[in-house]
N, C-alpha and C. Protein backbone atom coordinates (compact mmCIF):
# COMPACT_ATOMS: atom_id res chain seq x y z
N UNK A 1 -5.17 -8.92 -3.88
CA UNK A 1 -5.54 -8.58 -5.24
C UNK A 1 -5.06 -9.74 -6.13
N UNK A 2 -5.77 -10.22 -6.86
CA UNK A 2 -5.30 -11.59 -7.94
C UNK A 2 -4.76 -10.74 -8.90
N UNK A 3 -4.39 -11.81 -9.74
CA UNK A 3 -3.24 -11.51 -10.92
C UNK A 3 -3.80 -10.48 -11.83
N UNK A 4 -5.16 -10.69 -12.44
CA UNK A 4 -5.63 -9.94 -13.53
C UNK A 4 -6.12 -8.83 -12.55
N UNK A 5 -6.13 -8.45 -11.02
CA UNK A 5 -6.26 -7.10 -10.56
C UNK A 5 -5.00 -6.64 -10.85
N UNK A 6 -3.95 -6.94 -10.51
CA UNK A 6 -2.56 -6.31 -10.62
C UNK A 6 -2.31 -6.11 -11.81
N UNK A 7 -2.20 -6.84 -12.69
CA UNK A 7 -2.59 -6.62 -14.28
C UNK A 7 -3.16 -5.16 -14.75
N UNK A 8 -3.97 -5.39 -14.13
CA UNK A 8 -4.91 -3.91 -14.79
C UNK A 8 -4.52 -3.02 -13.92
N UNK A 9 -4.14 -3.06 -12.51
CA UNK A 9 -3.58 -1.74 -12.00
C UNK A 9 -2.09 -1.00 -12.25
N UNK A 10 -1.28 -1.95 -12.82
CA UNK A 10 -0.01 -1.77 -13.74
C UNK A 10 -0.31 -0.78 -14.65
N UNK A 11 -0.97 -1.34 -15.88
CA UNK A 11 -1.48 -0.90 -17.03
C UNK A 11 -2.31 0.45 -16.62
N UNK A 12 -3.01 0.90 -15.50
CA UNK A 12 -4.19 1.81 -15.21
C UNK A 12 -2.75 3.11 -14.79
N UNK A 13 -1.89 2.15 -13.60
CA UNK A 13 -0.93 3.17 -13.74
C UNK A 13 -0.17 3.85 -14.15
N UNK A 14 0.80 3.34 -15.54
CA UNK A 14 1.03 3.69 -16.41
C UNK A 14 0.50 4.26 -17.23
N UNK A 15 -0.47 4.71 -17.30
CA UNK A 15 -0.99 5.91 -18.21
C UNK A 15 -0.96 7.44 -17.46
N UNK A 16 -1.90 8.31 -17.54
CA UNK A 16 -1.09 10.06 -17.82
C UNK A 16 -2.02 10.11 -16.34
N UNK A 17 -2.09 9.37 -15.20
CA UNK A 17 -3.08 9.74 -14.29
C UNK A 17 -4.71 9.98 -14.60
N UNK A 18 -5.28 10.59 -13.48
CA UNK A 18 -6.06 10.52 -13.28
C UNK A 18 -6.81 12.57 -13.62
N UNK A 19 -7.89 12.54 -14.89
CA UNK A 19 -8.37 13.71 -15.68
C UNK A 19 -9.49 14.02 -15.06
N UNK A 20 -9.81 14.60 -14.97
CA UNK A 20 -11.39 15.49 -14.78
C UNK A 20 -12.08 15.66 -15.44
N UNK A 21 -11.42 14.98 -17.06
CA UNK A 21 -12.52 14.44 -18.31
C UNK A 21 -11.95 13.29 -18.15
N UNK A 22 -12.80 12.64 -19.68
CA UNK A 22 -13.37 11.14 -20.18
C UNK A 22 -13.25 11.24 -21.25
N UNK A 23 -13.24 10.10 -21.77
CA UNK A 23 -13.61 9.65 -23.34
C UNK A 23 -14.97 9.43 -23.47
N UNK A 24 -15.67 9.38 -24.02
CA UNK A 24 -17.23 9.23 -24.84
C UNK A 24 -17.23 8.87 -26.08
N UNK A 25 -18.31 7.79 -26.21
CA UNK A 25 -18.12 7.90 -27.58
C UNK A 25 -19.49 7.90 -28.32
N UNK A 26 -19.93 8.40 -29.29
CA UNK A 26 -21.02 8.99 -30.25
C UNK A 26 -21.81 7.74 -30.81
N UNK A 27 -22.82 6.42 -30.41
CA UNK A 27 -22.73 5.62 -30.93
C UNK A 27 -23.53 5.92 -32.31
N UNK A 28 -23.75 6.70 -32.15
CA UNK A 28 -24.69 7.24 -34.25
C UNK A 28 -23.87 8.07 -34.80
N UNK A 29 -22.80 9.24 -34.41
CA UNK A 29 -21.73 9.63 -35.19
C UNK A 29 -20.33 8.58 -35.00
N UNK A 30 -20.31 7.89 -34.03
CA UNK A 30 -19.68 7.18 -34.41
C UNK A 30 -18.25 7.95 -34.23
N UNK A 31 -18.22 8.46 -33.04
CA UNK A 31 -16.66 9.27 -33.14
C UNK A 31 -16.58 9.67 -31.69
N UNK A 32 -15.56 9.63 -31.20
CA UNK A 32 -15.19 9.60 -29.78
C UNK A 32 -15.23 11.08 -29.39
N UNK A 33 -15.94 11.70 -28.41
CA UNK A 33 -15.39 12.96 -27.59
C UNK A 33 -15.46 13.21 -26.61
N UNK A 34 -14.91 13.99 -25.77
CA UNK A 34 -14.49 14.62 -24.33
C UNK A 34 -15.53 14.82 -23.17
N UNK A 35 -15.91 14.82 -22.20
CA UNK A 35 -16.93 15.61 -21.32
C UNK A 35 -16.47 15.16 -19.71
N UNK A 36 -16.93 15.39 -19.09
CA UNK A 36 -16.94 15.19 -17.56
C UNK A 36 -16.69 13.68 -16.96
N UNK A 37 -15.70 13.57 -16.71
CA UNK A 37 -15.44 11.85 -16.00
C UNK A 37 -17.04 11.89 -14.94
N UNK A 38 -17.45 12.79 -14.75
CA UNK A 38 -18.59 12.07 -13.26
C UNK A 38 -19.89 11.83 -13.95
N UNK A 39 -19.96 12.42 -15.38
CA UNK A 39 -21.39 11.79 -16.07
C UNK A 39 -21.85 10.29 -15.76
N UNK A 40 -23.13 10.03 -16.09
CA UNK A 40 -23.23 8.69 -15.55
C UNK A 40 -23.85 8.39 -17.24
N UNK A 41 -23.09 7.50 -18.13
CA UNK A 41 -23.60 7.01 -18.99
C UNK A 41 -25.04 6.53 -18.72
N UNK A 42 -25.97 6.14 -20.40
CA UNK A 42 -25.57 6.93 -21.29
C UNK A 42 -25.87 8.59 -21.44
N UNK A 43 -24.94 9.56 -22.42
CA UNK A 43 -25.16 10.65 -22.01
C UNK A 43 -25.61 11.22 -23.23
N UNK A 44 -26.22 12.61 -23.40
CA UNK A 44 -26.34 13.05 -25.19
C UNK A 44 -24.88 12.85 -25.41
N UNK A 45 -24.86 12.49 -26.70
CA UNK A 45 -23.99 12.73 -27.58
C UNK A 45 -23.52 14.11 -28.74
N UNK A 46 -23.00 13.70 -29.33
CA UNK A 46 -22.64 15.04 -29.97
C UNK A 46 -23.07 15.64 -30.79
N UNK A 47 -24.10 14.43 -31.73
CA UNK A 47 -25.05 15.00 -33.20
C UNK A 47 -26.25 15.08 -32.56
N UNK A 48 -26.61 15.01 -31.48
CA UNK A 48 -28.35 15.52 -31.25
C UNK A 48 -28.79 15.26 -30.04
N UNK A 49 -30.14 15.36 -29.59
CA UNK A 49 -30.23 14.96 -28.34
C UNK A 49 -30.54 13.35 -27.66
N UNK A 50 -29.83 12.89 -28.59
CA UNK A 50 -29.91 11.25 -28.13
C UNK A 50 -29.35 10.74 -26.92
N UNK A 51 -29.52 10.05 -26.23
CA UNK A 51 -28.54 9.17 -25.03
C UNK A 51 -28.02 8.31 -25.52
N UNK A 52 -27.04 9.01 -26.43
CA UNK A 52 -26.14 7.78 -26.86
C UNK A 52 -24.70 7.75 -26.86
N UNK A 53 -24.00 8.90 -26.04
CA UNK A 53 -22.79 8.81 -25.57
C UNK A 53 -22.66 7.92 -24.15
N UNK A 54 -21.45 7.33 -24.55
CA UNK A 54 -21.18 6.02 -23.68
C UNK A 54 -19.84 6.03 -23.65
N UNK A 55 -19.37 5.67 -22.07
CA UNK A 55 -17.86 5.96 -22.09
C UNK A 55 -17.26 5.36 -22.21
N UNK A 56 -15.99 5.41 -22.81
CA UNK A 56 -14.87 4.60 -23.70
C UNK A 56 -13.83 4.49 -23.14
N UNK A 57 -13.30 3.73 -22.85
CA UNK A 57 -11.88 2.92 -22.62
C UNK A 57 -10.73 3.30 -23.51
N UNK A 58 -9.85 4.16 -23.80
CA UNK A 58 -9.08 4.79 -25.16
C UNK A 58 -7.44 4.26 -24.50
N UNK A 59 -6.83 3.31 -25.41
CA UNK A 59 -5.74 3.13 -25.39
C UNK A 59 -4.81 2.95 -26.05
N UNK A 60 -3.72 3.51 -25.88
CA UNK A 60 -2.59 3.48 -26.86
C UNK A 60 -0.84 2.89 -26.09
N UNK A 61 -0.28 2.77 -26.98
CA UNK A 61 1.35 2.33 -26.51
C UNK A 61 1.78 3.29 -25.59
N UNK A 62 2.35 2.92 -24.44
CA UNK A 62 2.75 3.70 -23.38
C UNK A 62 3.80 4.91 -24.04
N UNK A 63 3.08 5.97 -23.49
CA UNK A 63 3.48 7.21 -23.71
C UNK A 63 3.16 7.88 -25.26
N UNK A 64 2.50 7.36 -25.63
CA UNK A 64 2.41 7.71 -27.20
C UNK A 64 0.73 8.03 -26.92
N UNK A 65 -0.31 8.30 -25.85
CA UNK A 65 -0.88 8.57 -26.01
C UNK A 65 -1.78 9.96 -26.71
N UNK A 66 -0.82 11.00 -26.82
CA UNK A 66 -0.98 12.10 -27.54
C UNK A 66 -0.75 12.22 -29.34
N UNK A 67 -0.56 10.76 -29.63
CA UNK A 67 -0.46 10.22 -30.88
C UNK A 67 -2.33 10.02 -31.13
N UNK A 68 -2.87 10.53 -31.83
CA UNK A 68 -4.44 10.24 -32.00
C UNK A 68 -4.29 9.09 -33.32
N UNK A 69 -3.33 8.85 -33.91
CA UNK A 69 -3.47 7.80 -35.05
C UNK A 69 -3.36 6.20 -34.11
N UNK A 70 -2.40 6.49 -32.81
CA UNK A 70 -2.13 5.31 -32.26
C UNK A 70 -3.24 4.80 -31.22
N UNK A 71 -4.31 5.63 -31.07
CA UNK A 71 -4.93 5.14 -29.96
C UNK A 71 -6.12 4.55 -30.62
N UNK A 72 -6.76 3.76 -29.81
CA UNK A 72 -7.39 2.68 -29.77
C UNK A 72 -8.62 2.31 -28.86
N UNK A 73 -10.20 2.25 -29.01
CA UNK A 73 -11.10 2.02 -28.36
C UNK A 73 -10.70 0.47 -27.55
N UNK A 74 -10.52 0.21 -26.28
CA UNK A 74 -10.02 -1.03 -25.91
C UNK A 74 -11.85 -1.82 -25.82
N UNK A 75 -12.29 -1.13 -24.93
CA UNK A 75 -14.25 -1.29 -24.87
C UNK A 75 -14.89 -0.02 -24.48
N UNK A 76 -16.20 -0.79 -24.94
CA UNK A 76 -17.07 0.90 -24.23
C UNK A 76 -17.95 0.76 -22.76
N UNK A 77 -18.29 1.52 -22.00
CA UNK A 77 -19.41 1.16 -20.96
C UNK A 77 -20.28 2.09 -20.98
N UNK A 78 -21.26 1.31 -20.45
CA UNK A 78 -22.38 2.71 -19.55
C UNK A 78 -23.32 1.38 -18.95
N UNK A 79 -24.53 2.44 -18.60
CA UNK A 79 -24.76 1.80 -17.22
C UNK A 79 -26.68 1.43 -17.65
N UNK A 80 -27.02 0.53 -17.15
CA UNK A 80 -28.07 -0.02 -17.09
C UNK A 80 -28.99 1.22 -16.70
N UNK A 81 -30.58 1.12 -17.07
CA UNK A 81 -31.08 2.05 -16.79
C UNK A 81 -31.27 2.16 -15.00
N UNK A 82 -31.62 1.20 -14.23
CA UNK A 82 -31.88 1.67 -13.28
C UNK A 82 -31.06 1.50 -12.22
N UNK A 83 -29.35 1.82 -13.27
CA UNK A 83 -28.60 2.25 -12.34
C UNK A 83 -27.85 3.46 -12.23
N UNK A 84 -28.06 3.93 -14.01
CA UNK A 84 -28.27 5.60 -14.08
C UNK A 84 -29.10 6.00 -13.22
N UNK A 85 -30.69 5.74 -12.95
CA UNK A 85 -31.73 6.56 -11.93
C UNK A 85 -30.75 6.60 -11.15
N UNK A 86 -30.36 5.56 -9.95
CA UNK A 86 -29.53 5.70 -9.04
C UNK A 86 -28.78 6.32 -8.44
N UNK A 87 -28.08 6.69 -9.43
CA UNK A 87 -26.57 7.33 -9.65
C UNK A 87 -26.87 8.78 -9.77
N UNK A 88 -27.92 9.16 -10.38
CA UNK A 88 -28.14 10.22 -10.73
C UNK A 88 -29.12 11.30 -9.86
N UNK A 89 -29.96 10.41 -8.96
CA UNK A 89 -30.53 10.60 -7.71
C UNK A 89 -29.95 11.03 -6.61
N UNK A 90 -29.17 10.01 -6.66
CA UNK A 90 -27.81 10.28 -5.08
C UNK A 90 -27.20 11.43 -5.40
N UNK A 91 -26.30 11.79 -6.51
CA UNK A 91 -25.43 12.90 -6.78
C UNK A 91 -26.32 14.27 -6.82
N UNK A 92 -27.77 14.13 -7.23
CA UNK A 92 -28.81 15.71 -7.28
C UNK A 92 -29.02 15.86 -5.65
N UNK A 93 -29.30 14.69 -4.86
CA UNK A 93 -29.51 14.92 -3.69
C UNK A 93 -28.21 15.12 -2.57
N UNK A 94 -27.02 14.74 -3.00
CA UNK A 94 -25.83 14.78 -2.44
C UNK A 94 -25.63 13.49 -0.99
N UNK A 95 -26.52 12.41 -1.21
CA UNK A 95 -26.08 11.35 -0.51
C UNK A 95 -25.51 10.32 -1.40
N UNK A 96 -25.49 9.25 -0.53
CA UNK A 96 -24.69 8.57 -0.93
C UNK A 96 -25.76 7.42 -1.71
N UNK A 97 -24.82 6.30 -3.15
CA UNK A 97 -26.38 5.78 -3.26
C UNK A 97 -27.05 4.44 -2.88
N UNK A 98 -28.47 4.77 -3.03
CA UNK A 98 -29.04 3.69 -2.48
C UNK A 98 -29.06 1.73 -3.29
N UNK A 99 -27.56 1.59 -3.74
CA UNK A 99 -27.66 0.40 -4.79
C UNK A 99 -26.34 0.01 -3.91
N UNK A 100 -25.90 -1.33 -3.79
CA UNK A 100 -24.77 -2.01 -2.72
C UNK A 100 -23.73 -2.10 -4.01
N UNK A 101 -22.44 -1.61 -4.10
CA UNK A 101 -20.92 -1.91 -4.94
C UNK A 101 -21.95 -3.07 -5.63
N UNK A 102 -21.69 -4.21 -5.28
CA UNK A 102 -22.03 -4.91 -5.63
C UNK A 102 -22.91 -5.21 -6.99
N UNK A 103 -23.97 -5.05 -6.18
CA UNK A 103 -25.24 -4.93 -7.40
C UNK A 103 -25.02 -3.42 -8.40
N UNK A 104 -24.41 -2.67 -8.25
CA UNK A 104 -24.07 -1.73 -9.01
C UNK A 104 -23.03 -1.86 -10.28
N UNK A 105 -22.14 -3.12 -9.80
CA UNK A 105 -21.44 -3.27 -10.70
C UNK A 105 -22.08 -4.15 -11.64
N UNK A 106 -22.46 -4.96 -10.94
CA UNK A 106 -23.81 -5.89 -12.39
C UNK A 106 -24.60 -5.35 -13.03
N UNK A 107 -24.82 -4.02 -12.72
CA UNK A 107 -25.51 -3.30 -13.95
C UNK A 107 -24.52 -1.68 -14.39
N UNK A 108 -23.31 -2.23 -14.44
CA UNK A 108 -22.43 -1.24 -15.35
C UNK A 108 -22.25 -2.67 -16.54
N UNK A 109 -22.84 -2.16 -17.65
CA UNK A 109 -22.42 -3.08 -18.88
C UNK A 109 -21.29 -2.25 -20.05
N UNK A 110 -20.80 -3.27 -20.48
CA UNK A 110 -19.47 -3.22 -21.37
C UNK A 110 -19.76 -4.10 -22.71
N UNK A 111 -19.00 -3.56 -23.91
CA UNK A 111 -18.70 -4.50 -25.03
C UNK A 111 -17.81 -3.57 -25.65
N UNK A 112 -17.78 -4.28 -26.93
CA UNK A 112 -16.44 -3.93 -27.59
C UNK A 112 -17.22 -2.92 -29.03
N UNK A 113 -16.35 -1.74 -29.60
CA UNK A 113 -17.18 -0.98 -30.44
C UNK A 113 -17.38 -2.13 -31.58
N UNK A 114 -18.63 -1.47 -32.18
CA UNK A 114 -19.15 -2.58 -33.61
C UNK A 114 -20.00 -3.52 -33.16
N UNK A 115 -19.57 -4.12 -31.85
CA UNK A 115 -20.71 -5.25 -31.00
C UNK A 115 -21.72 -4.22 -30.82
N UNK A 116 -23.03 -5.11 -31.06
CA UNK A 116 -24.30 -4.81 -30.51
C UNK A 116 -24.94 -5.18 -29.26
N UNK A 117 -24.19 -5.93 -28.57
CA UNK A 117 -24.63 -6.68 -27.41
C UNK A 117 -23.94 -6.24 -26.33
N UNK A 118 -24.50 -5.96 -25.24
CA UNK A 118 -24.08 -5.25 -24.45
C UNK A 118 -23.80 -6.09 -22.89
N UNK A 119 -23.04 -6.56 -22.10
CA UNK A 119 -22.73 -7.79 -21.67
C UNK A 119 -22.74 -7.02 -20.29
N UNK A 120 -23.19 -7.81 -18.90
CA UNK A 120 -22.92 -7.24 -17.49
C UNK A 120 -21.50 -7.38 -17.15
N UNK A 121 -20.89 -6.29 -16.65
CA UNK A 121 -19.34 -5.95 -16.42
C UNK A 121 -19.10 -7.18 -15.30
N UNK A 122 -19.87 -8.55 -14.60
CA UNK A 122 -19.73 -9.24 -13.38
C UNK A 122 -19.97 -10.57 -14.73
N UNK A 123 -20.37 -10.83 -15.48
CA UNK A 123 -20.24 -12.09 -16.50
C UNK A 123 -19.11 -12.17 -16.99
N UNK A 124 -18.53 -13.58 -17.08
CA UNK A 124 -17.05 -13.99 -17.94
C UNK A 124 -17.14 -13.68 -19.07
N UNK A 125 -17.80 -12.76 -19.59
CA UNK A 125 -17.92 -12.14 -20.96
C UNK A 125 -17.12 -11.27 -20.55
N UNK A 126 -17.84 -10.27 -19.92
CA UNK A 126 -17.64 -8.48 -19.63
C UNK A 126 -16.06 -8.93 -18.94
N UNK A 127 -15.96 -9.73 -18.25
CA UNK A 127 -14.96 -9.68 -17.58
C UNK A 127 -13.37 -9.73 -18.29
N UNK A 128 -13.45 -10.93 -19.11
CA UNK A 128 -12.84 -11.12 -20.11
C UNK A 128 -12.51 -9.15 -21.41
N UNK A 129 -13.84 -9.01 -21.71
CA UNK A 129 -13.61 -7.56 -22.28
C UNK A 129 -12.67 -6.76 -21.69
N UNK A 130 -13.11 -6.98 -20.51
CA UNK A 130 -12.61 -5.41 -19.78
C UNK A 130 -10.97 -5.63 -19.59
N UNK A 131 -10.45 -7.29 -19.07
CA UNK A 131 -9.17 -7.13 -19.41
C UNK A 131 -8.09 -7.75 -19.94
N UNK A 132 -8.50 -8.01 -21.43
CA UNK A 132 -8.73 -8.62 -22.73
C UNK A 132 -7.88 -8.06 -23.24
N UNK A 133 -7.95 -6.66 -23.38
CA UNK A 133 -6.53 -5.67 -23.86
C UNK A 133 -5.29 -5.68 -23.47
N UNK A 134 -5.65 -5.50 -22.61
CA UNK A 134 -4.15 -5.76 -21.43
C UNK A 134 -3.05 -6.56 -21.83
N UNK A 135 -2.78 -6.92 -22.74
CA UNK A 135 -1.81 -7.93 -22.83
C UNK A 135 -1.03 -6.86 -23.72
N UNK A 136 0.42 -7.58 -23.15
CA UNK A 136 1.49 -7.11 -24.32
C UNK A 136 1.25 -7.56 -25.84
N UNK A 137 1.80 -6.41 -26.77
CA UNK A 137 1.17 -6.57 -28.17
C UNK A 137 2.54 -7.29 -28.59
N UNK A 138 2.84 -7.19 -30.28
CA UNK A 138 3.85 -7.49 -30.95
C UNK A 138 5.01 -6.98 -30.26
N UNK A 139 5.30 -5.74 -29.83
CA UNK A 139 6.44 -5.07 -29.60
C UNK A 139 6.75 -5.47 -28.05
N UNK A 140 5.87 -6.50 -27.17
CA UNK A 140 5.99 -6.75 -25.70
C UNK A 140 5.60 -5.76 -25.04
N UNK A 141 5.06 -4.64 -25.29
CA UNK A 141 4.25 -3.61 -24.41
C UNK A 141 2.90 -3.60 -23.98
N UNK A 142 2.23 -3.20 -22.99
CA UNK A 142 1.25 -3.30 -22.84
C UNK A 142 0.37 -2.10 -22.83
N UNK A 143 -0.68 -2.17 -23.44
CA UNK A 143 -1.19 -0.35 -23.96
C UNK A 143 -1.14 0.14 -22.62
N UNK A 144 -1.27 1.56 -22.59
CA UNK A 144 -1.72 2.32 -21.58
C UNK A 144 -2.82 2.82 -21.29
N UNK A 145 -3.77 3.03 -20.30
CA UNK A 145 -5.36 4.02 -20.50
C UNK A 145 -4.86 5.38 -20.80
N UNK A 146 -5.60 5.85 -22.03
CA UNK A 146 -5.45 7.63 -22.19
C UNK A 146 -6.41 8.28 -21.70
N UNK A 147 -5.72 9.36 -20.55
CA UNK A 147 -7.05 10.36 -20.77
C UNK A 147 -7.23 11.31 -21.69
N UNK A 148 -7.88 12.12 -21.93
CA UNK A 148 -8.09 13.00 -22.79
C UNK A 148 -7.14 14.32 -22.43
């Protein structure tokens, strides 16, 4: 595992484990909420029937995640369209799916909220996003992932 894997598995560990929800976030209300970690972005959202919930990355200072003033969108993801079909095929049919790790991860895209551009999670863009946060802040800490 290289440095920025260990990096992020530090930081992944230090937070409250592993939830059976998610973060989402509303990109037309514009406000983060709760639903099923196994959704496959994007999903409706909360003001209507749009596909525009997309899941969020929520982090705050270790252990202060139950602080809602302290937490923090780090980025958002969801997934290319025809890797939702995919994803969403395999799990109705209960096999496994037909897209290789690989090419699956080049079409999970990421950016940061307010960006309009939506970057492949395998480009030194996305890559950079995803663990961009990670660094110790002013106080030398490094956020934690919150679950909900």
């Amino acid at each position: 595992m290289g440095i920025a894997g260990w990096r992020l598995w530090v930081v992944f560990s230090a937070g409250e484990g592993i939830s059976e929800k998610a973060w989402y976030y509303d990109e037309s209300a514009r406000r983060l909420f709760v639903a099923a970690r196994g959704l496959v972005p994007p999903i409706r959202g909360i003001d209507g029937p749009e596909l525009d919930g997309v899941r969020a990355v929520v982090v705050a200072p270790p252990g202060r995640c139950n602080e809602a003033g302290l937490r923090r969108i780090a980025y958002l993801e969801t997934s290319a369209p025809e890797l939702k079909k995919v994803l969403e095929e395999a799990k109705a049919s209960g096999r496994a799916p037909t897209i290789s790790r690989g090419a699956a991860q080049g079409l999970r895209l990421v950016r940061r909220e307010g960006e309009a551009q939506w970057v492949s999670l395998l480009t030194p863009e996305g890559e950079a996003l995803v663990g961009g946060w990670a660094v110790p802040g002013p106080d030398g800490e490094t956020p934690a992932v919150c679950s909900p």
